[in-house]
Protein backbone atom coordinates (compact mmCIF):
# COMPACT_ATOMS: atom_id res chain seq x y z
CA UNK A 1 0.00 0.00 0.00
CA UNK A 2 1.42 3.01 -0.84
CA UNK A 3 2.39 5.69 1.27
CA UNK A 4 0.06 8.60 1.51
CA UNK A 5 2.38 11.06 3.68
CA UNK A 6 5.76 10.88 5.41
CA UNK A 7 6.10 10.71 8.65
CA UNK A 8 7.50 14.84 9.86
CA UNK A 9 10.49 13.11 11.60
CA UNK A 10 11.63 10.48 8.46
CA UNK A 11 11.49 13.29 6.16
CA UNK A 12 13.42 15.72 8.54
CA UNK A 13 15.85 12.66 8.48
CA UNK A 14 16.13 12.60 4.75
CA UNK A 15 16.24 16.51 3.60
CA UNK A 16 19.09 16.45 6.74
CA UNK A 17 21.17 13.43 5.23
CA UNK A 18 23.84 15.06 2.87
CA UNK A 19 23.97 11.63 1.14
CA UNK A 20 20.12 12.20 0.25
CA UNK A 21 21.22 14.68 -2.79
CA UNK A 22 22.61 14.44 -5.81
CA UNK A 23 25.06 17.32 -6.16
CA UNK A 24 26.90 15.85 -2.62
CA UNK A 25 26.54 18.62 -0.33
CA UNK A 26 29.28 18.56 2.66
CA UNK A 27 26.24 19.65 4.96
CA UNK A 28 23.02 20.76 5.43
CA UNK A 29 21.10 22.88 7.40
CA UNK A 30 17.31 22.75 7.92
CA UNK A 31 15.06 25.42 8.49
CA UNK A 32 11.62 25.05 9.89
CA UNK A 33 9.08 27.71 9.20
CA UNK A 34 5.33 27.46 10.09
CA UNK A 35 4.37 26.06 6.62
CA UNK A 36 7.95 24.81 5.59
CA UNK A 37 11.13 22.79 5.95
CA UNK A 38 13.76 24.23 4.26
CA UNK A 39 16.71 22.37 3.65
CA UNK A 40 20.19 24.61 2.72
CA UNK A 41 22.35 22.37 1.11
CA UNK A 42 24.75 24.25 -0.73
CA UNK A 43 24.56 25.73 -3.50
CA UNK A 44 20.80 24.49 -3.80
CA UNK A 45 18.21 25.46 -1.50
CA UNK A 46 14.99 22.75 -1.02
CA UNK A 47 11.50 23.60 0.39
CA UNK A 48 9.34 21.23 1.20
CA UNK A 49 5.22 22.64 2.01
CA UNK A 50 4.00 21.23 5.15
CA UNK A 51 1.15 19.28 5.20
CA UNK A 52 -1.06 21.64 7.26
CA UNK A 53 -4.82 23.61 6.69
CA UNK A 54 -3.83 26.80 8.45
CA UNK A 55 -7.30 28.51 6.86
CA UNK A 56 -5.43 31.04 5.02
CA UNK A 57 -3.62 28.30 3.24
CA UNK A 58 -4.26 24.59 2.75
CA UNK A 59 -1.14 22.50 2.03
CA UNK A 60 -3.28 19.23 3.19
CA UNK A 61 -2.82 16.55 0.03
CA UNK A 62 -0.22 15.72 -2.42
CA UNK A 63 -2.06 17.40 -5.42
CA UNK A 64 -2.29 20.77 -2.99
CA UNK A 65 1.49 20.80 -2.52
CA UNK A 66 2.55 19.94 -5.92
CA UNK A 67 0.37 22.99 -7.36
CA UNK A 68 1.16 25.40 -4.87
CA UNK A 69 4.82 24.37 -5.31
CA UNK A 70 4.52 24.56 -9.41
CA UNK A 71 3.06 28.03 -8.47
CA UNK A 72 5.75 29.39 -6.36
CA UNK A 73 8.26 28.40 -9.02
CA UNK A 74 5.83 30.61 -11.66
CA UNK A 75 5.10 33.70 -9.61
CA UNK A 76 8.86 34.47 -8.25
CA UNK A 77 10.35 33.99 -11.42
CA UNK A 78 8.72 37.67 -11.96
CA UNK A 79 10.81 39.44 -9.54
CA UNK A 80 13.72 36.32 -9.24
CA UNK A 81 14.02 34.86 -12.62
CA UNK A 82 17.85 33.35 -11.63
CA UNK A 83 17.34 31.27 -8.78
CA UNK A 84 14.14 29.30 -8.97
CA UNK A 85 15.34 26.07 -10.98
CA UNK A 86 12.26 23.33 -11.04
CA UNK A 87 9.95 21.12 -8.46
CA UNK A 88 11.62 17.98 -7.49
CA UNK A 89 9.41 14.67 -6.67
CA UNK A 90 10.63 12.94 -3.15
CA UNK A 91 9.83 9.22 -4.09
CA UNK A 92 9.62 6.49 -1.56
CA UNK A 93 10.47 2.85 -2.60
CA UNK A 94 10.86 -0.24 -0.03
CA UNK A 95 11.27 2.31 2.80
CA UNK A 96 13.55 4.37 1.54
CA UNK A 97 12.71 8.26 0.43
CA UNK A 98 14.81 9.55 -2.75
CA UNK A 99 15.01 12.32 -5.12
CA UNK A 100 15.29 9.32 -7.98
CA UNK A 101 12.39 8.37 -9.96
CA UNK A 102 11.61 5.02 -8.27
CA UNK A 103 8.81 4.03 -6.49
CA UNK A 104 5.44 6.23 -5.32
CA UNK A 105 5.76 10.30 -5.49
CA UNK A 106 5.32 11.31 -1.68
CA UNK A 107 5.95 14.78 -1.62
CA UNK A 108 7.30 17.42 -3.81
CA UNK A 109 10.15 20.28 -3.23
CA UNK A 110 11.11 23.26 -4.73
CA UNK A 111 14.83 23.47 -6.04
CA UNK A 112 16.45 26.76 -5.78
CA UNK A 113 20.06 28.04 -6.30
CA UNK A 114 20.89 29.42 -3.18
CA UNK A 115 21.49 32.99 -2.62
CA UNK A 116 24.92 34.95 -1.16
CA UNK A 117 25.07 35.19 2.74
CA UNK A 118 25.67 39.14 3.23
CA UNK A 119 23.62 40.82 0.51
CA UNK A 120 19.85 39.83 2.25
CA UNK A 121 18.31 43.85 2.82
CA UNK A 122 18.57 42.66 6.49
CA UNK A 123 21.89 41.83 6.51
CA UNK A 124 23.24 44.32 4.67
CA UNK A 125 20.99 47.07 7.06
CA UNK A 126 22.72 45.17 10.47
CA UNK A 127 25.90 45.71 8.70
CA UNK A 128 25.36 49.14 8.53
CA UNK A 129 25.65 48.74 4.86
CA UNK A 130 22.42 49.86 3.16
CA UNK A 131 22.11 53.59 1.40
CA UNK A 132 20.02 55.43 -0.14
CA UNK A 133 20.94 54.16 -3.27
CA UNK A 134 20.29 50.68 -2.74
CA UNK A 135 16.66 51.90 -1.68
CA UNK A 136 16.31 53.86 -4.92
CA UNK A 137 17.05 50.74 -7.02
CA UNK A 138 14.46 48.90 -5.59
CA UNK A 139 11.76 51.39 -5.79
CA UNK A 140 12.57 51.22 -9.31
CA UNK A 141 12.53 47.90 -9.72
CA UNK A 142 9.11 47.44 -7.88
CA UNK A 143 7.84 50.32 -9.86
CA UNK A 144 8.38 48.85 -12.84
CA UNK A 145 6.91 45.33 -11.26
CA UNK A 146 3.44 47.40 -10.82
CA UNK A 147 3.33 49.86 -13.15
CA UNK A 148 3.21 46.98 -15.85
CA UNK A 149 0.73 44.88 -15.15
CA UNK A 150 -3.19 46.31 -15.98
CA UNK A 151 -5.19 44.87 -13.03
CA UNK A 152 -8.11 42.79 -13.87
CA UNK A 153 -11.72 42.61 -12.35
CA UNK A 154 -10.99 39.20 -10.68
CA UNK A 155 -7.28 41.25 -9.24
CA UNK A 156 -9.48 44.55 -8.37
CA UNK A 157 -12.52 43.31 -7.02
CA UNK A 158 -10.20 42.31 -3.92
CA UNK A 159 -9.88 45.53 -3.17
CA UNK A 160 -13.13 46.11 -2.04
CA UNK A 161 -13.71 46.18 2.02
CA UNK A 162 -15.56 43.06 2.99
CA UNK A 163 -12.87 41.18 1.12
CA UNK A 164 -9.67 42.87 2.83
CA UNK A 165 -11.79 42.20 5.81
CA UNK A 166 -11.54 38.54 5.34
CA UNK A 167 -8.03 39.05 6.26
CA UNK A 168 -7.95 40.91 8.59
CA UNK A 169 -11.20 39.11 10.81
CA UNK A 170 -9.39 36.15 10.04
CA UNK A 171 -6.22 37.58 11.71
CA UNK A 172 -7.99 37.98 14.71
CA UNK A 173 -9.70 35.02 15.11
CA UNK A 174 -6.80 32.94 14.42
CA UNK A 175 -4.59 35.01 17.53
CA UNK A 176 -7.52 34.88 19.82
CA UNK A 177 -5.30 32.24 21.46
CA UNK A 178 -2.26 34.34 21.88
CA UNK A 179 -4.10 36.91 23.84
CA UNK A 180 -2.23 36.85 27.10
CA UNK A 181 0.70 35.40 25.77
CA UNK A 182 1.73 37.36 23.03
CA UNK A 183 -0.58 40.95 23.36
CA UNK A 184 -2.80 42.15 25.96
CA UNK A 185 -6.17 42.12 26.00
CA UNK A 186 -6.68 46.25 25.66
CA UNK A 187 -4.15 46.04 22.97
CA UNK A 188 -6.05 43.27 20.78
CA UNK A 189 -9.47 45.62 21.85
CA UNK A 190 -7.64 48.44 20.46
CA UNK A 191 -6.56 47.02 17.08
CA UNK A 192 -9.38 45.71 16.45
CA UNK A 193 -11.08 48.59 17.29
CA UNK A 194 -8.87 50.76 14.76
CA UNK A 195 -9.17 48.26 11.78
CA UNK A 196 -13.08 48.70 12.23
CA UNK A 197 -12.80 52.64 12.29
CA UNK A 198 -10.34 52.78 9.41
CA UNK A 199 -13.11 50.77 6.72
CA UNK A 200 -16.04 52.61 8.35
CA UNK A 201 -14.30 56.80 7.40
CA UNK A 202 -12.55 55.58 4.24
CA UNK A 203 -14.82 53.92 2.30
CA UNK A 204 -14.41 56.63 -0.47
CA UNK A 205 -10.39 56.16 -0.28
CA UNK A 206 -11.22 52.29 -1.11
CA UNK A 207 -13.29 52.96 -3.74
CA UNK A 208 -10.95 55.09 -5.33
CA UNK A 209 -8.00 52.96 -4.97
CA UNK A 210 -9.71 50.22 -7.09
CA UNK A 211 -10.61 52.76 -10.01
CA UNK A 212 -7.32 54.01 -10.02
CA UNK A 213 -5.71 50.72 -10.46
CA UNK A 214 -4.05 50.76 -7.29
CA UNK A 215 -4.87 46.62 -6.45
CA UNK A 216 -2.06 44.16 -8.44
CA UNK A 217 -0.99 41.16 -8.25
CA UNK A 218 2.02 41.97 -6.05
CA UNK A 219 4.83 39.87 -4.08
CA UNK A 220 2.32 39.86 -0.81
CA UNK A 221 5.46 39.09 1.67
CA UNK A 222 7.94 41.90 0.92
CA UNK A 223 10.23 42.19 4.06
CA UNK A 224 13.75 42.63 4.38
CA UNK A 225 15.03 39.02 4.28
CA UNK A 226 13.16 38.31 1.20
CA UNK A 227 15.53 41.22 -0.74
CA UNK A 228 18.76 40.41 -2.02
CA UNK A 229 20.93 42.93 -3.28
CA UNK A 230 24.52 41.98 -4.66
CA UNK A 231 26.07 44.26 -7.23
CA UNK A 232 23.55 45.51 -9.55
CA UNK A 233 21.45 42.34 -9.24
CA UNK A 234 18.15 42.41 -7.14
CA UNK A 235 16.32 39.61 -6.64
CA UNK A 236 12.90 39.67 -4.76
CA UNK A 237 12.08 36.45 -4.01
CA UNK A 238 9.58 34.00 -1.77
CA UNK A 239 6.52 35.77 -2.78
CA UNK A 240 2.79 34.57 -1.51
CA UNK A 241 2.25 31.60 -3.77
CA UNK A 242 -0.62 29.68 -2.07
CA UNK A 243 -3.09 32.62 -1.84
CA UNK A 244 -4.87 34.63 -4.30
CA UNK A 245 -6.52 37.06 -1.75
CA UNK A 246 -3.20 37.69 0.02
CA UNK A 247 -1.51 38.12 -3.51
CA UNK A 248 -4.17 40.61 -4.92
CA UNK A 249 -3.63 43.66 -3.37
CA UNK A 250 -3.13 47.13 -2.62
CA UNK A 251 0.27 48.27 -3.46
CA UNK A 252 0.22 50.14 -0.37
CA UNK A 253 -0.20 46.80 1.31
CA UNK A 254 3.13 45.49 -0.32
CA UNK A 255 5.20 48.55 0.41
CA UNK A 256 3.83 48.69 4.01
CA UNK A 257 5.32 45.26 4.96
CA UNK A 258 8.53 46.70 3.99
CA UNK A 259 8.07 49.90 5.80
CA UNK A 260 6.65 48.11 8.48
CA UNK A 261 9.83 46.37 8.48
CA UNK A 262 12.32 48.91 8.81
CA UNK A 263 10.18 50.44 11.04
CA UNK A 264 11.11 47.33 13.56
CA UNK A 265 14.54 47.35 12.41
CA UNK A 266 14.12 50.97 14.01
CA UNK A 267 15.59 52.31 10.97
CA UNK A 268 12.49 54.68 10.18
CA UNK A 269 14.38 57.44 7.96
CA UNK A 270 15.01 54.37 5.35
CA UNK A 271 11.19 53.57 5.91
CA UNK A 272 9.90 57.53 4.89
CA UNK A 273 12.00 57.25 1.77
CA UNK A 274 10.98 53.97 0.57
CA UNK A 275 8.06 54.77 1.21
CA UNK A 276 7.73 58.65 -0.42
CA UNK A 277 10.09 57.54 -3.47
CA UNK A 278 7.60 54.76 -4.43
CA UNK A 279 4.27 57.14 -3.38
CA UNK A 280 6.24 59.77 -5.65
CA UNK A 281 7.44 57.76 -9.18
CA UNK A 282 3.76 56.04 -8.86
CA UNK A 283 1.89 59.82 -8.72
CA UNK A 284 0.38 57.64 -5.51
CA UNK A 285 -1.34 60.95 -3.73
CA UNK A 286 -3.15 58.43 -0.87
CA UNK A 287 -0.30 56.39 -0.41
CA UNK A 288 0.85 57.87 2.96
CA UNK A 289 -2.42 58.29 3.85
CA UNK A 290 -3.29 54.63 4.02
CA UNK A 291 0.18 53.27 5.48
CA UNK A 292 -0.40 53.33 9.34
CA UNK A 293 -3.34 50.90 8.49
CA UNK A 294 -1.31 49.00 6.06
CA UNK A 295 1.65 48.66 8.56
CA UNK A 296 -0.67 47.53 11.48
CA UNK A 297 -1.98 44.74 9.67
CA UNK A 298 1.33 43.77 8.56
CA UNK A 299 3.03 44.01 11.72
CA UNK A 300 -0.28 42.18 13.11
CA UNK A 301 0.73 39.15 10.58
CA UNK A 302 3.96 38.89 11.33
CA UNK A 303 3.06 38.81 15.18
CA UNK A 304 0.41 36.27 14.19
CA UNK A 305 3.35 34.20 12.09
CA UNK A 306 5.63 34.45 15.16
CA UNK A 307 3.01 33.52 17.56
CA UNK A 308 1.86 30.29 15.66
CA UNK A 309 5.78 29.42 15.13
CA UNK A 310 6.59 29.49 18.93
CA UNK A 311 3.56 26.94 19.31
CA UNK A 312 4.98 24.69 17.57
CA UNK A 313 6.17 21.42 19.23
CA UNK A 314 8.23 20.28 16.41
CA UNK A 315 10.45 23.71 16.20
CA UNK A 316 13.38 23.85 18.85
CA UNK A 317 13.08 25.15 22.02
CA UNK A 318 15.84 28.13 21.31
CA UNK A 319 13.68 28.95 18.13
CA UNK A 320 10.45 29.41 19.61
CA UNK A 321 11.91 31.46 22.94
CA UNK A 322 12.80 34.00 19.89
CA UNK A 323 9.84 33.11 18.57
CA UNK A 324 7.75 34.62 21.73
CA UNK A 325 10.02 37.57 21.51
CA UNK A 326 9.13 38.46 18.40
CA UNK A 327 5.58 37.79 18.03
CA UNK A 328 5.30 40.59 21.18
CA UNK A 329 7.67 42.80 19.79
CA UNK A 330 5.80 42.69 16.07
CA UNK A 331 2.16 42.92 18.16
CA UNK A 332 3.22 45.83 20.25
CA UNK A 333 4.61 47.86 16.92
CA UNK A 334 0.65 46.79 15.43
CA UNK A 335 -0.52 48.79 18.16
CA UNK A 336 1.95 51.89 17.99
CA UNK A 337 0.52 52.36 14.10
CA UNK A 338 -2.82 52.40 15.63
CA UNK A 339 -2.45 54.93 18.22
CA UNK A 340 0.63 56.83 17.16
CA UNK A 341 0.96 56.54 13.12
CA UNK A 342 4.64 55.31 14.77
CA UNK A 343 5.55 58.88 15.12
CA UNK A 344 6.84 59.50 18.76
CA UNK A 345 4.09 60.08 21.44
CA UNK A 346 3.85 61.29 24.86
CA UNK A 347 0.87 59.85 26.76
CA UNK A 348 0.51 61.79 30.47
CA UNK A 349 -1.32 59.57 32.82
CA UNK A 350 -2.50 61.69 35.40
CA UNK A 351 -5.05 62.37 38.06
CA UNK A 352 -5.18 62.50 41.96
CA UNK A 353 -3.25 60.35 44.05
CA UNK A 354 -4.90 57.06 44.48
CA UNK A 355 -6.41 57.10 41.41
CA UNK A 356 -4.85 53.94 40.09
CA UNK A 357 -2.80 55.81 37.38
CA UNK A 358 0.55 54.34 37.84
CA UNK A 359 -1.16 50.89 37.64
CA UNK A 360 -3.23 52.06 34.09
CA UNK A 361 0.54 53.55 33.05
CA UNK A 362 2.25 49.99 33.65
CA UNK A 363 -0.40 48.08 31.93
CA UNK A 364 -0.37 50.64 28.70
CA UNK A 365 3.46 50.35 28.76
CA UNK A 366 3.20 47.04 28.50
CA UNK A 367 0.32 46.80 25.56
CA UNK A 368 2.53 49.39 23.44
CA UNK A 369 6.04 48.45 24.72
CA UNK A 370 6.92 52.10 25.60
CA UNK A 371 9.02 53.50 28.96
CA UNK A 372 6.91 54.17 31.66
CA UNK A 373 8.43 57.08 33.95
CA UNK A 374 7.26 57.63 37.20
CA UNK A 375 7.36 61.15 39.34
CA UNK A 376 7.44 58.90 42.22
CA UNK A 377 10.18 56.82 40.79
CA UNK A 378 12.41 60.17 39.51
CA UNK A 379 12.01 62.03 42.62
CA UNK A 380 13.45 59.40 45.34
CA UNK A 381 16.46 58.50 42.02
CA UNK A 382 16.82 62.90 42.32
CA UNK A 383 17.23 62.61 46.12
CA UNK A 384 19.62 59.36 46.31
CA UNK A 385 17.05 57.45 48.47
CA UNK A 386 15.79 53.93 48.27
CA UNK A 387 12.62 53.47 46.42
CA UNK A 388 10.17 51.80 49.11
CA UNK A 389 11.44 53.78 51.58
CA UNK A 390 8.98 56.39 53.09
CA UNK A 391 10.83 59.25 55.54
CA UNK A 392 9.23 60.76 58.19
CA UNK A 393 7.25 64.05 58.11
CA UNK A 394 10.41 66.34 58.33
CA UNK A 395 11.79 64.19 55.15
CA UNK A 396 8.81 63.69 53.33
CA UNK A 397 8.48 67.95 53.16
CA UNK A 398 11.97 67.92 51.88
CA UNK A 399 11.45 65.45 49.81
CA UNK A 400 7.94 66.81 48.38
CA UNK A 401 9.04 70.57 48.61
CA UNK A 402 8.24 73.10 45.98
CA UNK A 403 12.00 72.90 44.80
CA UNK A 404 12.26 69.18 44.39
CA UNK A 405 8.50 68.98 43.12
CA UNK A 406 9.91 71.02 40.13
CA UNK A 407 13.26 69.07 39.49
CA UNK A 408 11.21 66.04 39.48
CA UNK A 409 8.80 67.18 36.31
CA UNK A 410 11.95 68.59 34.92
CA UNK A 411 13.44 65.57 34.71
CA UNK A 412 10.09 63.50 33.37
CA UNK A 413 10.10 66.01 30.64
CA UNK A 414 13.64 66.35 29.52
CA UNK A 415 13.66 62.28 29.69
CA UNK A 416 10.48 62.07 27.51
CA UNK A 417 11.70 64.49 24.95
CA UNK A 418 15.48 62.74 25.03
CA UNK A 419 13.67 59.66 24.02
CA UNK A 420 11.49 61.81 21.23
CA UNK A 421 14.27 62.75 19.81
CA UNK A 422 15.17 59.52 19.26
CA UNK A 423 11.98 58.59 17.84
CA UNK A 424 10.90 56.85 20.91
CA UNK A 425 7.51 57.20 22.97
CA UNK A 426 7.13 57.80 26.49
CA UNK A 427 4.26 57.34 29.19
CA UNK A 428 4.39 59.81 32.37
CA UNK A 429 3.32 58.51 35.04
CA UNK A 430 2.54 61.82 37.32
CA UNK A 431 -0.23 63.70 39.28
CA UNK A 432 0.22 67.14 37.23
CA UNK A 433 -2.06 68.90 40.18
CA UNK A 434 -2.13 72.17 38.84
CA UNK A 435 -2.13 74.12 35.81
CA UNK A 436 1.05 75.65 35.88
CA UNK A 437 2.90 71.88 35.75
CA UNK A 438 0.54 71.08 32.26
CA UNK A 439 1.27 74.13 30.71
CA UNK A 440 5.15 73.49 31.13
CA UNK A 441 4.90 69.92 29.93
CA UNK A 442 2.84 71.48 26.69
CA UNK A 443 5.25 74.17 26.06
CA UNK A 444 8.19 72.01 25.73
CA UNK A 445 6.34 69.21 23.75
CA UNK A 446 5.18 71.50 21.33
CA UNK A 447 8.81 73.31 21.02
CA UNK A 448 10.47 69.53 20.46
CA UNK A 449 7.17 69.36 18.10
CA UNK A 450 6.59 66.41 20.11
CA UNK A 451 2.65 64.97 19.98
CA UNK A 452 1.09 64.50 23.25
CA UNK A 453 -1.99 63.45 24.91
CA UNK A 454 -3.29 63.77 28.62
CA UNK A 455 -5.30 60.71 30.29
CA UNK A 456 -7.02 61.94 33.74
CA UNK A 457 -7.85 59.03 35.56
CA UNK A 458 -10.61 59.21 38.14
CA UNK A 459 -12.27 57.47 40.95
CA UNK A 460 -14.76 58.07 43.54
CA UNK A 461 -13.48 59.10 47.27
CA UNK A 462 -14.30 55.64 48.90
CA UNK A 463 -12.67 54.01 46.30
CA UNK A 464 -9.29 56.14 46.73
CA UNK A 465 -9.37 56.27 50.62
CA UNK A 466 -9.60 52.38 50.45
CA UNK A 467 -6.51 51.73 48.21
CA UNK A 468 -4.59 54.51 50.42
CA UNK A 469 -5.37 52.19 53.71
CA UNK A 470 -4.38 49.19 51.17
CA UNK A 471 -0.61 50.75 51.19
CA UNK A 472 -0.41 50.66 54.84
CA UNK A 473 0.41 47.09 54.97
CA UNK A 474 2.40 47.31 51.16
CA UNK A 475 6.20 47.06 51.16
CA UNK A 476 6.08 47.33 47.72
CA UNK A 477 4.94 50.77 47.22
CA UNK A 478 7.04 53.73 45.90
CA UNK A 479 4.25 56.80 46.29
CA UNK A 480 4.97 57.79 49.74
CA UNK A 481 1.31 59.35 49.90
CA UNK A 482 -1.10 57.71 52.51
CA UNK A 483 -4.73 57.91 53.66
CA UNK A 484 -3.58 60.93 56.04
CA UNK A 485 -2.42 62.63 53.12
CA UNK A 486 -5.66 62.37 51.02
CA UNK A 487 -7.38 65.85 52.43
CA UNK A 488 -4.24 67.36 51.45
CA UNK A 489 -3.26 65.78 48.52
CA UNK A 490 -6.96 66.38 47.09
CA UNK A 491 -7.40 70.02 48.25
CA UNK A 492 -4.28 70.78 46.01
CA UNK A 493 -5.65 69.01 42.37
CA UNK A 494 -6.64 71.28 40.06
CA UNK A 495 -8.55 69.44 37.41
CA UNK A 496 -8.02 70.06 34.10
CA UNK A 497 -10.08 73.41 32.53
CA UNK A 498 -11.24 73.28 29.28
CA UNK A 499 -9.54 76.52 28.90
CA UNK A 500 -6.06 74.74 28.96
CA UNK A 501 -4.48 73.90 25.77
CA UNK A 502 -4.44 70.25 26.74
CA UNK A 503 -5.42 67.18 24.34
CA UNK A 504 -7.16 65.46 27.10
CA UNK A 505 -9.55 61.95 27.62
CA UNK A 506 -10.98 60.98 30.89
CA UNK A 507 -11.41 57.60 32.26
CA UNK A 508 -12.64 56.24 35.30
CA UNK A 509 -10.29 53.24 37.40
CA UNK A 510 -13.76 51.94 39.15
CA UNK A 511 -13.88 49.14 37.01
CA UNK A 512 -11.32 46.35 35.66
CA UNK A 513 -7.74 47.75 34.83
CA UNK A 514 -8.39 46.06 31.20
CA UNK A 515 -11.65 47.86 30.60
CA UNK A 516 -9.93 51.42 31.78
CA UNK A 517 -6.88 50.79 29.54
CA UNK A 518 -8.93 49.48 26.26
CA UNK A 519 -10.72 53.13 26.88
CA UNK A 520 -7.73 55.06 26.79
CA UNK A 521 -6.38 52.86 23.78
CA UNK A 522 -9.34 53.07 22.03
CA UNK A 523 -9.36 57.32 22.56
CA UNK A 524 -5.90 57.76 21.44
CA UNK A 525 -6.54 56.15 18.01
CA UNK A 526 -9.35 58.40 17.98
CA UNK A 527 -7.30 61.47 18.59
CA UNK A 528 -4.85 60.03 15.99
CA UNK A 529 -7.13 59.91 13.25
């Protein structure tokens, strides 16, 4: 009886086995990927599909792989015409697998020349290697990639909403299990929230993307490691093969993934001029305008990639640790396009003492991966004294003087704007009682042309007095105010005035910490639209 599929671990086994090819390899390295082994066995490169039904591709049967594989070889000979040789049949014959013709076809592989370590667009950018000019050759190349092909109604008609929201819905159904492990709960909220927002006030921008001729049939996984650049050959390779929806596209969507990519390669000058030089050669007026929704869904793939991969029992314990680091890293950048376009941000998280703010602060620190500085924190680091320790009355007026008061938010702001500078967001984590204190913070974000945004967090009376008593028994607390503080402490907060110049949100902490922080998520991509 023939075979119908190899066992994972006997074909692992073979595509390992230098003796198992032809051209006698001296070694070979294997790859896993979430839909692929790859096997590197110089100077020819094997991929062999998984036998998986992920939903948004279905590599399941022998016919399934040997198409998709005939169509990978098709589709990235447009952009890689040098390197993708043929599909190969993997033949199994008294219980041995073989490339030879002899015995039943088991599984297919695509044959590739391999590429030149050093000259990947990652590598090259790690090296510190990658110019301008490298950039400008691929924007022609791509260019030329687009602006040849005259989209039909089958390619265009997946430009329309409800279909790019069969992606996207399906994105979020298929993470709802890395929730908690990969993203917080307010940040999937939030995302999800933005993606519904962005269809719903640019339905006319959709529209007019399909007239124009915007939707090809592009790569559909352009990234950094899937650009090779050595001399004055380019070759853009490992395109989307087994889907037609992920294939037909906005070109937006293509050049987002790359910008998207530099973006977490923190290399975001390189992303602006990849991006403008393509939006500029293509006369592509709405190009920048749809990006931050093009790179959040991008960055939402990759984290949904990452997550799956570092599920995977089969995949090596090393692999999927950097797996889990990079599925939160890619899901917390998702969630910076949404509330941020990915241009630096200062979020103030203030209110009166007790309020819960610092814990809100932590929690949206954590959801968008940004610094969270503390006046608590940078006062007792200004005055050289141990965090959890709380003075008595003639050190704690000292300590919370007028003087000191003002070093401390001089040194939240100057920190915040250090890091702006450096195209990094901050969240401050202060009370900012009284006018005076806002005003400064807004004068010197708007002079670094910094965007900010206050968050007042409330709570009723009862609710603050009882967390106040809470800290009496706390070691662990770092706010040195107390329930005999609260009259005060209270008497001094000047709430906001809708006379101040402040770009402000309210939210109340008497409820989960989840709910509060999906509010304030869901308000700052408001105030970014």
């Amino acid at each position: 009886m023939p075979m119908t599929q190899v066992p994972a671990e006997k074909l692992l086994d073979f595509l390992a086995d230098p003796a198992s090819y032809a051209h006698g390899p001296s070694s070979v390295e294997i790859i896993q990927t979430h839909i692929s082994y790859v096997a590197i066995a110089s100077p020819y490169v094997y991929k062999v599909k998984k036998p998986v039904d992920l939903g948004f591709l279905d590599f399941s049967t022998l016919d399934k792989r040997r198409y998709y594989c005939e169509e990978e070889v098709r589709l990235n000979r447009r952009l890689c015409s040098s390197i993708y040789d043929e599909v190969v049949a993997l033949h199994f014959d008294e219980g041995v697998l073989s490339f030879a013709p002899k015995g039943d076809i088991v599984d297919y592989a695509v044959r590739m020349r391999q590429l030149r370590d050093g000259y990947f667009m990652n590598q090259l950018l790690e090296a510190d290697q990658l110019g301008r000019d490298h950039f400008d050759r691929l924007i022609k190349r791509l260019v030329s990639f687009y602006s040849s092909q005259s989209p039909s109604e089958e390619v265009t008609a997946w430009g329309q909403i409800d279909k790019i929201r069969l992606s996207t819905d399906e994105n979020f159904e298929q993470t709802a299990g890395h929730v908690g492990a990969f993203l917080t709960r307010p940040a999937y909220g939030a995302i999800r929230f933005f993606t519904q927002r962005f269809f719903e006030k640019n339905r006319d921008l959709f529209a007019r993307r399909r007239a124009e001729g915007r939707i090809v049939d592009g790569h559909g996984d352009l990234h950094l490691e899937h650009v090779h650049m050595e001399g004055d050959d380019i070759c853009i390779y490992d395109c989307i093969e087994f889907s037609e929806r992920l294939r037909f596209i906005d070109v937006a969507n293509d050049v987002g993934f790359l910008a998207m990519d530099l973006d977490y390669y923190e290399r975001p000058s390189f992303s602006d001029y990849f991006v403008r030089g393509i939006g500029d050669a293509m006369d592509d007026k709405d190009l920048l305008r749809l990006l931050p929704f093009y790179k959040c869904y991008r960055a939402y793939v990759r984290g949904k990639v990452e997550g799956m991969r570092a599920l995977e029992g089969e995949v090596p314990e090393s692999e999927r640790t950097e797996s889990r680091k990079r599925a939160r890293r890619y899901y917390r950048l998702a969630l910076n396009y949404c509330v941020s376009g990915n241009d630096p941000l200062v979020v103030v998280v203030m209110g009166r003492v007790g309020t819960g703010k610092s814990t809100l602060a932590r929690m949206l620190g954590d959801a968008l991966g940004w610094l969270v500085i503390s006046s608590d924190r940078k006062r007792k680091e200004l005055a050289g004294i141990n965090m959890y320790e709380r003075g008595d009355e003639v050190a704690r007026a000292k300590l919370y003087s007028e003087e000191m008061t003002r070093k401390t938010y001089d040194g939240l702001l100057k920190h915040a704007v250090e890091r702006g500078r450096d195209h990094h967001s901050t969240i401050l984590d202060a009370t900012y009682s009284v006018p005076a204190e806002r005003a400064a913070a807004v004068e010197m974000l708007n002079r670094e042309g910094i965007a900010h945004r206050f968050v007042e967090v409330t709570a009723p009376d009862a609710v603050i007095r009882s967390r106040l008593a809470d800290r009496e028994q706390a070691a662990d607390v770092v706010s040195d105010a107390r329930l005999d503080d609260f009259p005060a402490l209270s008497k001094r907060y000047v709430s906001p005035h809708h006379d101040e110049p402040l770009v402000l949100t309210s939210v109340s902490s008497n409820q989960p910490i989840e709910k509060t922080a999906t509010e304030v998520l869901e308000e700052l991509v408001r105030l970014n639209e």
